[in-house]
Protein backbone atom coordinates (compact mmCIF):
# COMPACT_ATOMS: atom_id res chain seq x y z
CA UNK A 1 29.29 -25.70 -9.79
CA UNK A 2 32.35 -24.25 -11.38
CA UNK A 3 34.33 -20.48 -10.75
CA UNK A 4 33.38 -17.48 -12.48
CA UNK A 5 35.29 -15.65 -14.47
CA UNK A 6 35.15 -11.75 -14.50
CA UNK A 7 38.04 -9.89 -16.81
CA UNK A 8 38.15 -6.00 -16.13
CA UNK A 9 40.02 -4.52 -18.93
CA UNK A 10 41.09 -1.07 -20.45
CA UNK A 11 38.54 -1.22 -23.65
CA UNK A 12 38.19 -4.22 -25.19
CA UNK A 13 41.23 -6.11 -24.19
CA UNK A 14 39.14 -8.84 -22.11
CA UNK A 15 36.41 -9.20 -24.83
CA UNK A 16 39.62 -9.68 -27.20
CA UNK A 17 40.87 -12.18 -24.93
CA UNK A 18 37.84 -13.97 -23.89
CA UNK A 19 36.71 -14.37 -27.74
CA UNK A 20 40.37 -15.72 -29.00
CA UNK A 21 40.39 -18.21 -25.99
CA UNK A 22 37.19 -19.29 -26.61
CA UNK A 23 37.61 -20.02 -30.45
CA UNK A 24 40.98 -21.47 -29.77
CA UNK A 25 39.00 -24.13 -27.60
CA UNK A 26 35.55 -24.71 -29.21
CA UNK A 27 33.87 -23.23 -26.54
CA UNK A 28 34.12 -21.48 -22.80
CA UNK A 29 34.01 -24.06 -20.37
CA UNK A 30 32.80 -21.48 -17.34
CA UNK A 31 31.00 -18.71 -17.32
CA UNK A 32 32.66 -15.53 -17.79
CA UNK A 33 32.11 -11.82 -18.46
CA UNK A 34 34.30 -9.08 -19.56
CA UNK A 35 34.30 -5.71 -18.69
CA UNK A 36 35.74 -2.53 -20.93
CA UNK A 37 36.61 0.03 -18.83
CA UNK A 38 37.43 3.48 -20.76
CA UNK A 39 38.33 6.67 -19.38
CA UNK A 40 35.03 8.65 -20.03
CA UNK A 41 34.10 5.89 -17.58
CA UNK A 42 32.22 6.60 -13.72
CA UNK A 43 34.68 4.86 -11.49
CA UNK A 44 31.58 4.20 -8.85
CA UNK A 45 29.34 3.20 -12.08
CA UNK A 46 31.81 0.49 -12.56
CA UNK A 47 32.05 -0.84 -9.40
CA UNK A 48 28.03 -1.13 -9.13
CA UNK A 49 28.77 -3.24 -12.66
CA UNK A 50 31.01 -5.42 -10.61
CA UNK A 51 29.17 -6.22 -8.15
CA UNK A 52 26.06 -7.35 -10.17
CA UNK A 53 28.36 -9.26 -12.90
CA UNK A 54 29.57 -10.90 -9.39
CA UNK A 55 26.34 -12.16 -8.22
CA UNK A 56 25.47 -13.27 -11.67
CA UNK A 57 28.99 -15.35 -12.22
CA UNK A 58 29.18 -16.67 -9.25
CA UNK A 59 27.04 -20.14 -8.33
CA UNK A 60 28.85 -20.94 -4.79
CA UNK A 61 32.14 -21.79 -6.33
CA UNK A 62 33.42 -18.45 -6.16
CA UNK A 63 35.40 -15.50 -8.66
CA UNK A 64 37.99 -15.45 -10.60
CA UNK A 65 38.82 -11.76 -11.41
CA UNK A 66 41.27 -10.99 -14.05
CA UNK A 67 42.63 -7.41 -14.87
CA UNK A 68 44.92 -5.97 -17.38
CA UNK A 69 47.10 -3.31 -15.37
CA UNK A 70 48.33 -3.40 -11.29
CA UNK A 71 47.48 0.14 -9.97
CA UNK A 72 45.34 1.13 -12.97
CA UNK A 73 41.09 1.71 -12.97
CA UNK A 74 40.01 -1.71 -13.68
CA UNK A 75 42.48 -3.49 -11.22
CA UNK A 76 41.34 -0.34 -8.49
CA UNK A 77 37.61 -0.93 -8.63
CA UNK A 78 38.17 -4.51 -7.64
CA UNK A 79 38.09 -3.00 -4.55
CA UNK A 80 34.25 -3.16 -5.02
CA UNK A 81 34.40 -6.92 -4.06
CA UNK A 82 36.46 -6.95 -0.70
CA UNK A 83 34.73 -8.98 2.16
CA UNK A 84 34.09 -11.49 -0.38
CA UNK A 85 35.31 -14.66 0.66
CA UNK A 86 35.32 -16.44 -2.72
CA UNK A 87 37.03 -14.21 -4.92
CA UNK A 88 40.48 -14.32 -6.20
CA UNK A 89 41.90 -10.37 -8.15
CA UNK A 90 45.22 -11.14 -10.37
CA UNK A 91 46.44 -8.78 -12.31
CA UNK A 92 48.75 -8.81 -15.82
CA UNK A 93 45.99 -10.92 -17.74
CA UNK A 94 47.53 -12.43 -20.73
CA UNK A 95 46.14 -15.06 -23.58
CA UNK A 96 48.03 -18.31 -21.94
CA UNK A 97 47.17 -16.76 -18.47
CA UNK A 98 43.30 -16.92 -20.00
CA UNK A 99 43.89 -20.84 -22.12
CA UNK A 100 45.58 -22.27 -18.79
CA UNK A 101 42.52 -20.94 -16.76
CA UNK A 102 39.92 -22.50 -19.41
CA UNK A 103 41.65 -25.83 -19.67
CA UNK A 104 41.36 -26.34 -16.04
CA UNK A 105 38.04 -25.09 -15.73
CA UNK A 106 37.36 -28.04 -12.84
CA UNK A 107 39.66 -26.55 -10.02
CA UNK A 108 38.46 -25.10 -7.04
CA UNK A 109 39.32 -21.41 -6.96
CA UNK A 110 42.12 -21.29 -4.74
CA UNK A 111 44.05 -23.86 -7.59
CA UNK A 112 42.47 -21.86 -10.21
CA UNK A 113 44.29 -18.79 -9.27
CA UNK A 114 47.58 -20.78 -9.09
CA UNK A 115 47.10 -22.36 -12.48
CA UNK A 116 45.86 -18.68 -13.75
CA UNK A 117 49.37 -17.55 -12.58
CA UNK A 118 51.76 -20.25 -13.69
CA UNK A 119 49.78 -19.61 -16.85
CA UNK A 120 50.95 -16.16 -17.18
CA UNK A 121 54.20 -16.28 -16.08
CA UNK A 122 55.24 -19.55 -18.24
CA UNK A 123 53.79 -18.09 -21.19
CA UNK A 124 55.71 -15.07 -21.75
CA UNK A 125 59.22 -15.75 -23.69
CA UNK A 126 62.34 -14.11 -24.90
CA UNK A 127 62.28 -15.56 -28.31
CA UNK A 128 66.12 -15.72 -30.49
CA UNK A 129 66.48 -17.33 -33.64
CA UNK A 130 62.97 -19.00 -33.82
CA UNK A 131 63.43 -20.62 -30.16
CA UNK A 132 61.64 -19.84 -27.38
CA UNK A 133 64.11 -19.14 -24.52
């Protein structure tokens, strides 16, 4: 059993991500799913999308849920999966927040999360002269 791996995204963002990560690696170690959410888009529709992505990603080891924007639609209609006790919403998805969650595709979901974040945060960089800072 291994964590699912759902990315809610304005348009294609997720698929973007999910495909670079995945080519960057050779493969994608867990299952995962994106989903484009675009403004033409039934807020409800998506949630009912959610929730049967949800059943399908997750074997007993739980959800990972990964959105683009705090406050926005596809961080909002994560709301869909409350009560669940295996599921894990972060918001601010980024590339290294996607590689660090791939790499350590063996930890539980609760260390998942963690790594997801510490992936995220340590990734982004004020670069001057050529050197990360």
């Amino acid at each position: 059993m291994s964590v699912g791996v759902l990315l809610i995204t304005h348009n294609r963002i997720g698929a973007e991500l999910l495909e670079t990560a995945t080519r960057m690696l050779g493969c994608c170690p867990l299952a995962a799913i994106a989903i484009d959410v675009h403004e033409q888009d039934d807020p409800d529709q998506l949630r009912r999308q959610i929730l049967q992505y949800a059943e399908q990603l997750d074997d007993g080891a739980g959800l990972l849920v990964l959105t683009d924007l705090y406050g926005s639609t596809p961080a909002n209609i994560t709301d869909a999966l409350c009560g669940r006790q295996q599921v894990r919403v972060l918001s601010g998805v980024n590339l290294p927040m996607l590689v660090r969650v791939l790499n350590y595709c063996q930890l539980e979901l609760a260390a998942l999360a963690e790594k997801a974040l510490s992936g995220g945060r340590d990734g982004v960089f004020r670069c001057h002269e050529g050197r990360p800072s």
